[in-house]
ModelCIF file with pLDDT and N, C-alpha, C, O atoms, coordinates in Angstrom:
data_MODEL
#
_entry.id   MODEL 
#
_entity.id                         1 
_entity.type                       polymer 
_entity.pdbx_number_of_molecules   1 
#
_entity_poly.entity_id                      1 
_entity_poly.type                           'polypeptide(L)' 
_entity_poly.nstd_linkage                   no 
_entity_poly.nstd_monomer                   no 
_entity_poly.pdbx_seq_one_letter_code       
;(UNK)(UNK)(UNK)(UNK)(UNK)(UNK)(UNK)(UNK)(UNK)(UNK)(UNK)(UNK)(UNK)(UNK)(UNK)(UNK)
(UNK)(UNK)(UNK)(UNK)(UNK)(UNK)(UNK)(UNK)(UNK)(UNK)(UNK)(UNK)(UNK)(UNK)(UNK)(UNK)
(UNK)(UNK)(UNK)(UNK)(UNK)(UNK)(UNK)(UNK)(UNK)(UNK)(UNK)
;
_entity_poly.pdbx_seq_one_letter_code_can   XXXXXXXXXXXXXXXXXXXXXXXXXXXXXXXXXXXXXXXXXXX 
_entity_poly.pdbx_strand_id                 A 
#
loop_
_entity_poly_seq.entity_id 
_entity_poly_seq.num 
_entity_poly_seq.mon_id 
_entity_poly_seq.hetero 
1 1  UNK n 
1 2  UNK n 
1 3  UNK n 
1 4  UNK n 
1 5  UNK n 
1 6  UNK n 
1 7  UNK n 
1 8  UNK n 
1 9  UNK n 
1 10 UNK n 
1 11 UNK n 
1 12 UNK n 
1 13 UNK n 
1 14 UNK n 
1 15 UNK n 
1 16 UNK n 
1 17 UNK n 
1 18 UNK n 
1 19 UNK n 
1 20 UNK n 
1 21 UNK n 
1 22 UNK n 
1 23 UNK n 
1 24 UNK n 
1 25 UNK n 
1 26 UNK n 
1 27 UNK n 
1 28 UNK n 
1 29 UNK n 
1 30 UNK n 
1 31 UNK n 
1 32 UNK n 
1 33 UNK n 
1 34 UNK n 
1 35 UNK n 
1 36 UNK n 
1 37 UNK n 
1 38 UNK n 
1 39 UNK n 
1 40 UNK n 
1 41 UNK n 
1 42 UNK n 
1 43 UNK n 
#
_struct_asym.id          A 
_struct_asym.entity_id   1 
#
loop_
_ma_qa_metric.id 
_ma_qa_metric.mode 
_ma_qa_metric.name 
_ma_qa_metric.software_group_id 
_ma_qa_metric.type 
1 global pLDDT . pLDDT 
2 local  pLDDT . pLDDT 
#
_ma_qa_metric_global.metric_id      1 
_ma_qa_metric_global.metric_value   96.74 
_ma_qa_metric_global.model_id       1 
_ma_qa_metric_global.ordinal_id     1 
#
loop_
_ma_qa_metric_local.label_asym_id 
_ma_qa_metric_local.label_comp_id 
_ma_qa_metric_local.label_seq_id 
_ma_qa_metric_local.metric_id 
_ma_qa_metric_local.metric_value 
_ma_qa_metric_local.model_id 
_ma_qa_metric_local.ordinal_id 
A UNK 1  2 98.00 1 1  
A UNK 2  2 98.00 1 2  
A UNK 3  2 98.00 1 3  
A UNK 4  2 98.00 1 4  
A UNK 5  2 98.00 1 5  
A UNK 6  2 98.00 1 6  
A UNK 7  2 98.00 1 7  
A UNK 8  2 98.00 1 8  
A UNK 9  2 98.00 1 9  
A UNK 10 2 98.00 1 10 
A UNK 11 2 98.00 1 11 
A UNK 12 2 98.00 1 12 
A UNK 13 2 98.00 1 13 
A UNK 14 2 98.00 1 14 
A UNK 15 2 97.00 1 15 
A UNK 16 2 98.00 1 16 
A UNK 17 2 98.00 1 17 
A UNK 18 2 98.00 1 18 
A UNK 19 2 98.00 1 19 
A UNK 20 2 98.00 1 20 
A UNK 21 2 98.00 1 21 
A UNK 22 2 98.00 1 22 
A UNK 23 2 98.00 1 23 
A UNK 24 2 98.00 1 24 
A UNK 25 2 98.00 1 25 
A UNK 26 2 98.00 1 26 
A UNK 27 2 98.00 1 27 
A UNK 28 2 98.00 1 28 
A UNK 29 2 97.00 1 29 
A UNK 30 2 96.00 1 30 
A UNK 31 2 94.00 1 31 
A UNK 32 2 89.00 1 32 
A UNK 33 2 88.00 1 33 
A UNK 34 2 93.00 1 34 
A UNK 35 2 94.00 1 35 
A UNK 36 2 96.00 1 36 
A UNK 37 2 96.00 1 37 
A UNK 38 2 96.00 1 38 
A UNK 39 2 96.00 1 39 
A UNK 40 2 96.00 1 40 
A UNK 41 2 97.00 1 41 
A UNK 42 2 96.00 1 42 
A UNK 43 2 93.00 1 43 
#
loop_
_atom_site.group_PDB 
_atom_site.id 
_atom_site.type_symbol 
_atom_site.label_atom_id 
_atom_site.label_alt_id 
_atom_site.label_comp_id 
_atom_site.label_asym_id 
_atom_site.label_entity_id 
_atom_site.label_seq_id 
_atom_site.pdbx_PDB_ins_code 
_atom_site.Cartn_x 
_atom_site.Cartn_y 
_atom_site.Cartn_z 
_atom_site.occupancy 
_atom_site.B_iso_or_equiv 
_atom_site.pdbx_formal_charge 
_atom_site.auth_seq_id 
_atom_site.auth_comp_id 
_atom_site.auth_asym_id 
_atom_site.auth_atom_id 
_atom_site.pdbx_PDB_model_num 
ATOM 1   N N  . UNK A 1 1  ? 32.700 204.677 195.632 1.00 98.00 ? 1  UNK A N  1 
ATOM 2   C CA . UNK A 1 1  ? 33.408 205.630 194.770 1.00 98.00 ? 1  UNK A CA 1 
ATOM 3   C C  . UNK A 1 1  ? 32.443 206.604 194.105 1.00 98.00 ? 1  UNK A C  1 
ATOM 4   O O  . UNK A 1 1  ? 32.911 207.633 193.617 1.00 98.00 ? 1  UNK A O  1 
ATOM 5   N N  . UNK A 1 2  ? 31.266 206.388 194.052 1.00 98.00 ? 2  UNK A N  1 
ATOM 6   C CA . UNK A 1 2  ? 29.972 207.357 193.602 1.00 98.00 ? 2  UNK A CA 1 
ATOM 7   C C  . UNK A 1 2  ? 29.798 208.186 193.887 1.00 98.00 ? 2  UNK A C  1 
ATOM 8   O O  . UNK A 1 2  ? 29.736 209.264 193.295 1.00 98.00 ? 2  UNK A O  1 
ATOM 9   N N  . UNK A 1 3  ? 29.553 207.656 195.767 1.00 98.00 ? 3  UNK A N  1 
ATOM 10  C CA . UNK A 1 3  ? 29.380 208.873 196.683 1.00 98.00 ? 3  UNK A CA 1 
ATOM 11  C C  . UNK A 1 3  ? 30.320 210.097 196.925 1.00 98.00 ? 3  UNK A C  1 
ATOM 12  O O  . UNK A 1 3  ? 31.533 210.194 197.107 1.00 98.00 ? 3  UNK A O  1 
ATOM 13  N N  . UNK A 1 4  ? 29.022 211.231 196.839 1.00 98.00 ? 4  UNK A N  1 
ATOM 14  C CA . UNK A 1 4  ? 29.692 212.614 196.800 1.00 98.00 ? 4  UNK A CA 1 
ATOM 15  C C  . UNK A 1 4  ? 30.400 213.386 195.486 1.00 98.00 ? 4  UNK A C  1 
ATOM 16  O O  . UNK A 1 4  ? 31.300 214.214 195.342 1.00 98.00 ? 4  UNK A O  1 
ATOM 17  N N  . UNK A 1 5  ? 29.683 212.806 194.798 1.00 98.00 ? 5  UNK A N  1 
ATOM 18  C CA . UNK A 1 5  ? 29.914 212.881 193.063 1.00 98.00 ? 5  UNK A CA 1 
ATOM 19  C C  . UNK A 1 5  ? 28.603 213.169 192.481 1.00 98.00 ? 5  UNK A C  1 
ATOM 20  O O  . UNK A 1 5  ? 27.565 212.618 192.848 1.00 98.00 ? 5  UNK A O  1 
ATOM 21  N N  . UNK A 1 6  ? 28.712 214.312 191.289 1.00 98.00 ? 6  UNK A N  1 
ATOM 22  C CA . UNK A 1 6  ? 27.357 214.294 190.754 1.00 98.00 ? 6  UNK A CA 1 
ATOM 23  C C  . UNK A 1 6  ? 27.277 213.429 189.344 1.00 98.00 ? 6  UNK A C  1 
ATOM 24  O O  . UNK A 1 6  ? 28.245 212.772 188.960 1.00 98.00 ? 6  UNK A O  1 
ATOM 25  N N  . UNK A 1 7  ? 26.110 213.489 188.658 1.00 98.00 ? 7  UNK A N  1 
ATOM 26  C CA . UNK A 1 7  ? 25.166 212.828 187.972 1.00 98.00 ? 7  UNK A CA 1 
ATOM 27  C C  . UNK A 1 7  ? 25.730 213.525 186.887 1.00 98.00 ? 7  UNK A C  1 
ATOM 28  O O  . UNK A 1 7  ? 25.536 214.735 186.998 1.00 98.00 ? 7  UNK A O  1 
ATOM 29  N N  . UNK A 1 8  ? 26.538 213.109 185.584 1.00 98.00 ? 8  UNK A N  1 
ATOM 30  C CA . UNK A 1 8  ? 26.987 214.069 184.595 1.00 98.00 ? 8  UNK A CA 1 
ATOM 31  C C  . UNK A 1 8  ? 26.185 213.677 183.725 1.00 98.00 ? 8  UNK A C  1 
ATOM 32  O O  . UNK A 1 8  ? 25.858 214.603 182.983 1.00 98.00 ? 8  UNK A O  1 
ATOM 33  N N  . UNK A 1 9  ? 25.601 212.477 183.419 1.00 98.00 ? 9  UNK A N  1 
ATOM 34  C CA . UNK A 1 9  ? 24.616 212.064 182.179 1.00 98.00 ? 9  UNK A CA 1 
ATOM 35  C C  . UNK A 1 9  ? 24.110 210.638 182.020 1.00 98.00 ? 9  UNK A C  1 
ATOM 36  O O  . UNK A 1 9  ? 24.433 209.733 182.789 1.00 98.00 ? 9  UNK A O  1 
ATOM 37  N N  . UNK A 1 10 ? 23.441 210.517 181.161 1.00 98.00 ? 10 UNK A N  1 
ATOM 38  C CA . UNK A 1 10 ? 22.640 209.118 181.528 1.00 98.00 ? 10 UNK A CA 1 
ATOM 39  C C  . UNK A 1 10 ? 22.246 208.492 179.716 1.00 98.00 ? 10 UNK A C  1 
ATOM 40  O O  . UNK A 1 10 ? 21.493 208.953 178.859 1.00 98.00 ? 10 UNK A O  1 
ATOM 41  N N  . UNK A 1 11 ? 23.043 207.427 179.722 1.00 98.00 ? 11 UNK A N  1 
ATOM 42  C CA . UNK A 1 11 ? 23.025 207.238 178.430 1.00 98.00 ? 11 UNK A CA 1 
ATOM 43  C C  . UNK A 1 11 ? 22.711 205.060 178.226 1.00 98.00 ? 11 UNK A C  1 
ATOM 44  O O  . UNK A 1 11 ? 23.022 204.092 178.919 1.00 98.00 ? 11 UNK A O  1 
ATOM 45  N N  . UNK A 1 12 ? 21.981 205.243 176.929 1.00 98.00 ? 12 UNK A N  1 
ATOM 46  C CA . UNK A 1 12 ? 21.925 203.285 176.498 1.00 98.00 ? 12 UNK A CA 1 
ATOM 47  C C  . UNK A 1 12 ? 23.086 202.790 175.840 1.00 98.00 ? 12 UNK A C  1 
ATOM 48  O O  . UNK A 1 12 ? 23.680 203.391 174.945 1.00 98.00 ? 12 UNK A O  1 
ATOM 49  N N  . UNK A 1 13 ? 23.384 201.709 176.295 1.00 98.00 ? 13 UNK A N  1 
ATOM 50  C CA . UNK A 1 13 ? 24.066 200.820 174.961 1.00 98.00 ? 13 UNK A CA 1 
ATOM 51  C C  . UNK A 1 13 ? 22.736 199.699 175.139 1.00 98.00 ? 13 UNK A C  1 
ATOM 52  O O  . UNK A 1 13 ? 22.079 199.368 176.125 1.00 98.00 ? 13 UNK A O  1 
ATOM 53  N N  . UNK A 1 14 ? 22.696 199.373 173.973 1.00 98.00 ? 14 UNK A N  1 
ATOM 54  C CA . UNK A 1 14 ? 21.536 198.281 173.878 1.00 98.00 ? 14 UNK A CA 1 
ATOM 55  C C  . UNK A 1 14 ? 20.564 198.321 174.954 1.00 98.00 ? 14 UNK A C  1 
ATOM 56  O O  . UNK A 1 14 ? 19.981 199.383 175.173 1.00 98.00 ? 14 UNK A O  1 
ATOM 57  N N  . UNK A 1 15 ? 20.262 197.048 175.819 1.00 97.00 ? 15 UNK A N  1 
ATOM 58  C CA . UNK A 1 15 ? 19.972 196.860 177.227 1.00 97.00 ? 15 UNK A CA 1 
ATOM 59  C C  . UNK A 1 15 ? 20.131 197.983 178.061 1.00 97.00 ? 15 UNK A C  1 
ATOM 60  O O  . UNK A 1 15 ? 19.205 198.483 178.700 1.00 97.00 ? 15 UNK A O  1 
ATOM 61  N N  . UNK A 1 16 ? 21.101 198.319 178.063 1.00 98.00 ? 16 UNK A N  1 
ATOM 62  C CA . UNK A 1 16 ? 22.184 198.558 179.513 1.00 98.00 ? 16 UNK A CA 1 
ATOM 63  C C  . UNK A 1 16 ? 21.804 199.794 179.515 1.00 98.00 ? 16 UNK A C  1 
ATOM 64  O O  . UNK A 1 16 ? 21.718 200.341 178.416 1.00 98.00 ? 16 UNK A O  1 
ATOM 65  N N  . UNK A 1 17 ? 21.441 200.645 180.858 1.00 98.00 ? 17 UNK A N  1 
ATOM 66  C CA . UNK A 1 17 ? 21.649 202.178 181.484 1.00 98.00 ? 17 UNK A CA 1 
ATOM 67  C C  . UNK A 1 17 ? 23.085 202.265 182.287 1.00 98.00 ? 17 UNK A C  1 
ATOM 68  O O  . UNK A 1 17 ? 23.623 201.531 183.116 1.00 98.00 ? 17 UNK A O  1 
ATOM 69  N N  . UNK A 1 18 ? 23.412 203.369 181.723 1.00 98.00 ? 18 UNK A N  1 
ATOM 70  C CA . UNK A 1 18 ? 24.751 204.444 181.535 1.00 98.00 ? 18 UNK A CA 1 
ATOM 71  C C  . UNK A 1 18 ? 24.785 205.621 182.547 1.00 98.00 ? 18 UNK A C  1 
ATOM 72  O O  . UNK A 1 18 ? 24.833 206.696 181.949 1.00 98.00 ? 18 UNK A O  1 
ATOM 73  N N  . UNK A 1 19 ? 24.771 205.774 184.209 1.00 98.00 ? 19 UNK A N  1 
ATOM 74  C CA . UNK A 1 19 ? 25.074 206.786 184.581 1.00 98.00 ? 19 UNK A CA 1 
ATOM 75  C C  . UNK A 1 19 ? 26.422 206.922 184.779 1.00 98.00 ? 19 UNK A C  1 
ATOM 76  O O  . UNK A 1 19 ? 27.106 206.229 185.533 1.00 98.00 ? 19 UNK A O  1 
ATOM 77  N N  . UNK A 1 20 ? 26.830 207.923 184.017 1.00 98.00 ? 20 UNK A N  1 
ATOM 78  C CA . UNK A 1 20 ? 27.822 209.020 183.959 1.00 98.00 ? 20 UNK A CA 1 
ATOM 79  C C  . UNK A 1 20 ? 28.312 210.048 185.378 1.00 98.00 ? 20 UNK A C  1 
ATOM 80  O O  . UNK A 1 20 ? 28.311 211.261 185.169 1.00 98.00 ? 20 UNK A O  1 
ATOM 81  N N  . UNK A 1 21 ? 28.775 209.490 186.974 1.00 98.00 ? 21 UNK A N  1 
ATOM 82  C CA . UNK A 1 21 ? 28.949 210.101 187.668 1.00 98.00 ? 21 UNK A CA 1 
ATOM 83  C C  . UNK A 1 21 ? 30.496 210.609 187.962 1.00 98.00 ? 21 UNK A C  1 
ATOM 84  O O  . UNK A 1 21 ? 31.455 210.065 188.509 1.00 98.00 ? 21 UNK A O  1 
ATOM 85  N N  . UNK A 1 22 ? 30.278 212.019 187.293 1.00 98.00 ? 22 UNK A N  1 
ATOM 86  C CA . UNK A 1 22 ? 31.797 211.914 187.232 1.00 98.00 ? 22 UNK A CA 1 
ATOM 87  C C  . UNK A 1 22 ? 32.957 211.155 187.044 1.00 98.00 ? 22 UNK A C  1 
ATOM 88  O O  . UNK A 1 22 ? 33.885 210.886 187.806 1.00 98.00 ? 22 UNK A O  1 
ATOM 89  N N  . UNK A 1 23 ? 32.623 210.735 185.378 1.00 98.00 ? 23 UNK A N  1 
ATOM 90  C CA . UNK A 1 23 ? 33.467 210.000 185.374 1.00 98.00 ? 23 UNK A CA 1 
ATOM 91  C C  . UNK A 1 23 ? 34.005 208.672 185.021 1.00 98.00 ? 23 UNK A C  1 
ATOM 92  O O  . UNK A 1 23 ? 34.648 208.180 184.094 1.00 98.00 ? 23 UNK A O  1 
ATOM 93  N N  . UNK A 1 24 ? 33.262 208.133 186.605 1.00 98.00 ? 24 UNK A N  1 
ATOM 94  C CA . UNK A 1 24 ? 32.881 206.633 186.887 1.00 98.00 ? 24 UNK A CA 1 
ATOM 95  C C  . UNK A 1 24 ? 31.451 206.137 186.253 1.00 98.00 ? 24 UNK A C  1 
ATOM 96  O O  . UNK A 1 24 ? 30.580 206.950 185.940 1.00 98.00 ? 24 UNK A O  1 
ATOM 97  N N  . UNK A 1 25 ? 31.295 204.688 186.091 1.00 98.00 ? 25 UNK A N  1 
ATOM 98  C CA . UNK A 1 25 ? 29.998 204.585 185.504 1.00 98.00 ? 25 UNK A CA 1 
ATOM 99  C C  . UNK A 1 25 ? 28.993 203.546 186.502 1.00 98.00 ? 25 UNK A C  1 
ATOM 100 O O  . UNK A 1 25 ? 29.061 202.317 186.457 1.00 98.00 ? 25 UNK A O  1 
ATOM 101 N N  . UNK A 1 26 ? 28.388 204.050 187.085 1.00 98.00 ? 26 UNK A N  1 
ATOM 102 C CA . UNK A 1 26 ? 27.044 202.884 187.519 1.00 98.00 ? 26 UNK A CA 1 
ATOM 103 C C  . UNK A 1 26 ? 26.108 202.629 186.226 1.00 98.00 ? 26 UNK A C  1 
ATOM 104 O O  . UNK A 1 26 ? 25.321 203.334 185.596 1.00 98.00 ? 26 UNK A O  1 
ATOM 105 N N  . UNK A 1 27 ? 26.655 201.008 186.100 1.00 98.00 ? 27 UNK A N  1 
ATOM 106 C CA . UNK A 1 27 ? 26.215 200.616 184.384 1.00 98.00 ? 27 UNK A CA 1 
ATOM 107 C C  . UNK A 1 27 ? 25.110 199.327 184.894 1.00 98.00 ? 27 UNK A C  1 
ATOM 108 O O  . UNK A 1 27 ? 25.654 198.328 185.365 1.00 98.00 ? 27 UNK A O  1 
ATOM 109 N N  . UNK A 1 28 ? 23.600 199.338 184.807 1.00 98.00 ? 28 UNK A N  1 
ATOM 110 C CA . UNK A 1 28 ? 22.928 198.436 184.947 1.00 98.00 ? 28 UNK A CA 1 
ATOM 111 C C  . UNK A 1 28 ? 22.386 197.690 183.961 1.00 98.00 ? 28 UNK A C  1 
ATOM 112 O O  . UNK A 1 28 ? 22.326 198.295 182.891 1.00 98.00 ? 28 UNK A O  1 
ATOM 113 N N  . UNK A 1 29 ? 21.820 196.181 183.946 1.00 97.00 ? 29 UNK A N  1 
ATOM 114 C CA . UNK A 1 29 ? 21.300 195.938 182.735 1.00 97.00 ? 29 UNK A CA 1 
ATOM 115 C C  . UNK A 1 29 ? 19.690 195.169 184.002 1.00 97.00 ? 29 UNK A C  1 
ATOM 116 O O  . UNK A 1 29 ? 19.934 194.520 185.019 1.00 97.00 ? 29 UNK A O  1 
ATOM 117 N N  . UNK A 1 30 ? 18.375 195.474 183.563 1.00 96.00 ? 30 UNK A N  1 
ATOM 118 C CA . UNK A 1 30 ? 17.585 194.889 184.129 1.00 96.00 ? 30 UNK A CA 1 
ATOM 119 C C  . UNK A 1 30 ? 16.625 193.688 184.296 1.00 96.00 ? 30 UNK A C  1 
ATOM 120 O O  . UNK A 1 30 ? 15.676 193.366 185.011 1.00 96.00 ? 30 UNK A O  1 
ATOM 121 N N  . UNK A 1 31 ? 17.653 192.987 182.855 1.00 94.00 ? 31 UNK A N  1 
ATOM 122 C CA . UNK A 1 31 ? 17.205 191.622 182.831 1.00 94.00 ? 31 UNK A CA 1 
ATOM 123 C C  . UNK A 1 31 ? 15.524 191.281 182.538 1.00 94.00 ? 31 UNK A C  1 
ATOM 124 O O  . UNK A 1 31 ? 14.868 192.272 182.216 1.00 94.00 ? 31 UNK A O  1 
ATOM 125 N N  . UNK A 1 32 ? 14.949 190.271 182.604 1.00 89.00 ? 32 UNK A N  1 
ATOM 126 C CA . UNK A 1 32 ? 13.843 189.404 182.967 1.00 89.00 ? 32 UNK A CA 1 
ATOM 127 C C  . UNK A 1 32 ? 13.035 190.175 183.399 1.00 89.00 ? 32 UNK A C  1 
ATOM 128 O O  . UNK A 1 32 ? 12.129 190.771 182.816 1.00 89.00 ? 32 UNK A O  1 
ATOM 129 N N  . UNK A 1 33 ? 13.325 190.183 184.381 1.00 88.00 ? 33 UNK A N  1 
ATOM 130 C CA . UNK A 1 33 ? 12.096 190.483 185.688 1.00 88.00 ? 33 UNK A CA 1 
ATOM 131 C C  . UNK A 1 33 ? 12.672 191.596 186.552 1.00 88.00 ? 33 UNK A C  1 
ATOM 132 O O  . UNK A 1 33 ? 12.375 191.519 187.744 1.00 88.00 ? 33 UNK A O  1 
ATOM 133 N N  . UNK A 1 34 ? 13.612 192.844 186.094 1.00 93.00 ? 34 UNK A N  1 
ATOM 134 C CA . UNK A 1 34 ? 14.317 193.329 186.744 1.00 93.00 ? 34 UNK A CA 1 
ATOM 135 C C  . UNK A 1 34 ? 13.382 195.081 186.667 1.00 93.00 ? 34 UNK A C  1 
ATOM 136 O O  . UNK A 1 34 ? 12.739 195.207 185.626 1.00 93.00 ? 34 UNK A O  1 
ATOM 137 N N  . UNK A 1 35 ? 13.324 196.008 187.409 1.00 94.00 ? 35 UNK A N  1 
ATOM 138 C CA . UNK A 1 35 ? 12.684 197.329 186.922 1.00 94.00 ? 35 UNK A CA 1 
ATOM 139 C C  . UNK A 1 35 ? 13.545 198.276 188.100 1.00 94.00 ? 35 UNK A C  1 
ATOM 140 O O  . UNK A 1 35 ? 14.440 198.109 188.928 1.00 94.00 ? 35 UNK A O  1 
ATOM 141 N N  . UNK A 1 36 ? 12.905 199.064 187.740 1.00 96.00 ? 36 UNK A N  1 
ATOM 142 C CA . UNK A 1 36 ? 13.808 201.011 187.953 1.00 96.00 ? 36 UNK A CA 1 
ATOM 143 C C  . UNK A 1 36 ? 12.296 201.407 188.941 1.00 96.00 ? 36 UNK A C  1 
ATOM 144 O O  . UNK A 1 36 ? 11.124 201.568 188.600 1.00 96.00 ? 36 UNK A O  1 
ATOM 145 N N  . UNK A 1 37 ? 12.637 201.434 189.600 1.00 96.00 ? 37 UNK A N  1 
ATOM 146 C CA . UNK A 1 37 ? 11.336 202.282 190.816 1.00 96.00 ? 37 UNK A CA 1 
ATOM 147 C C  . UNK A 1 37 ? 11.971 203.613 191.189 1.00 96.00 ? 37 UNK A C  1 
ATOM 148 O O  . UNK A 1 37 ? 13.037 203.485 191.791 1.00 96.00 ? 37 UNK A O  1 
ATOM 149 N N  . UNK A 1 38 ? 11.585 204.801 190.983 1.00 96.00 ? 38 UNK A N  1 
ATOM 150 C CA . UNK A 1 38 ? 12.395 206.350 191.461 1.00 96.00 ? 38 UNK A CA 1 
ATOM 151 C C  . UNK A 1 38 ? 10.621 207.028 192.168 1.00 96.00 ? 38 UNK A C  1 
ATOM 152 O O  . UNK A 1 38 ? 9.426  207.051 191.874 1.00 96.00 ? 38 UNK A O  1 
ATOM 153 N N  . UNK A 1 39 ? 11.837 207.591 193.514 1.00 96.00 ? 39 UNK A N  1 
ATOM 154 C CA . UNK A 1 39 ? 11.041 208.118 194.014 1.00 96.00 ? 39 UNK A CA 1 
ATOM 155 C C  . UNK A 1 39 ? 11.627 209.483 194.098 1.00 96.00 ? 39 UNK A C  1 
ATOM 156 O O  . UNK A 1 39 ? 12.773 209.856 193.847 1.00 96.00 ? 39 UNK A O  1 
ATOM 157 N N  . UNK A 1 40 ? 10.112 210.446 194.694 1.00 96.00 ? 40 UNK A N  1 
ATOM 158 C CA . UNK A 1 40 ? 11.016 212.288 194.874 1.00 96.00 ? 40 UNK A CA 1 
ATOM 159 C C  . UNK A 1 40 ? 11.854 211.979 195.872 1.00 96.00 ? 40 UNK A C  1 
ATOM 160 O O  . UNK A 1 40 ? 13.038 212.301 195.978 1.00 96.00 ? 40 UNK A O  1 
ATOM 161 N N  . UNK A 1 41 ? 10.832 210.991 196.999 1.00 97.00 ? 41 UNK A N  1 
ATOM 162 C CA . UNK A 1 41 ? 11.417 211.284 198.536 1.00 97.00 ? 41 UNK A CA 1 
ATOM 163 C C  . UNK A 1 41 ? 11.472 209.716 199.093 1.00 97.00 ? 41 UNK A C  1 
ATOM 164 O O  . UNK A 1 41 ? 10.574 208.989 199.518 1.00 97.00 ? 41 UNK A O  1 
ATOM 165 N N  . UNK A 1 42 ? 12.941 209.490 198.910 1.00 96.00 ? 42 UNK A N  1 
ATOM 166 C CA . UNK A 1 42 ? 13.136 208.302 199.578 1.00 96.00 ? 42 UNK A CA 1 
ATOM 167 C C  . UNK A 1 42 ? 12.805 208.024 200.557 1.00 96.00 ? 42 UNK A C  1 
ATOM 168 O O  . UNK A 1 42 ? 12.760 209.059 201.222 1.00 96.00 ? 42 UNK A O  1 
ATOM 169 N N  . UNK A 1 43 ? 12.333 206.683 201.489 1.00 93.00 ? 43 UNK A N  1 
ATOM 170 C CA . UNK A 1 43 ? 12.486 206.229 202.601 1.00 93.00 ? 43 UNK A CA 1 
ATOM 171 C C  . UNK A 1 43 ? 13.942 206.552 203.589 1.00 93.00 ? 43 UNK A C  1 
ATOM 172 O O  . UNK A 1 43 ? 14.046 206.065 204.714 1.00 93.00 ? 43 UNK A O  1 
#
């Protein structure tokens, strides 16, 4: 449901990252041992 939707904003509750894609939310929390790796140019 993401796909083909843009990126409207990116926000915290506590823990947790908040992307805002139109709308819908891809809501992560990264735990323990959990991390965010961003690249320019994906594999």
């Amino acid at each position: 449901a993401l796909v083909g939707r843009p990126v409207d904003g990116v926000a915290r509750h506590g823990k947790f990252v908040d992307l805002d894609v139109d709308g819908t939310h891809l809501v992560f929390h990264l735990a323990r041992a959990g991390w965010l790796r961003f690249s320019e140019k994906l594999s």
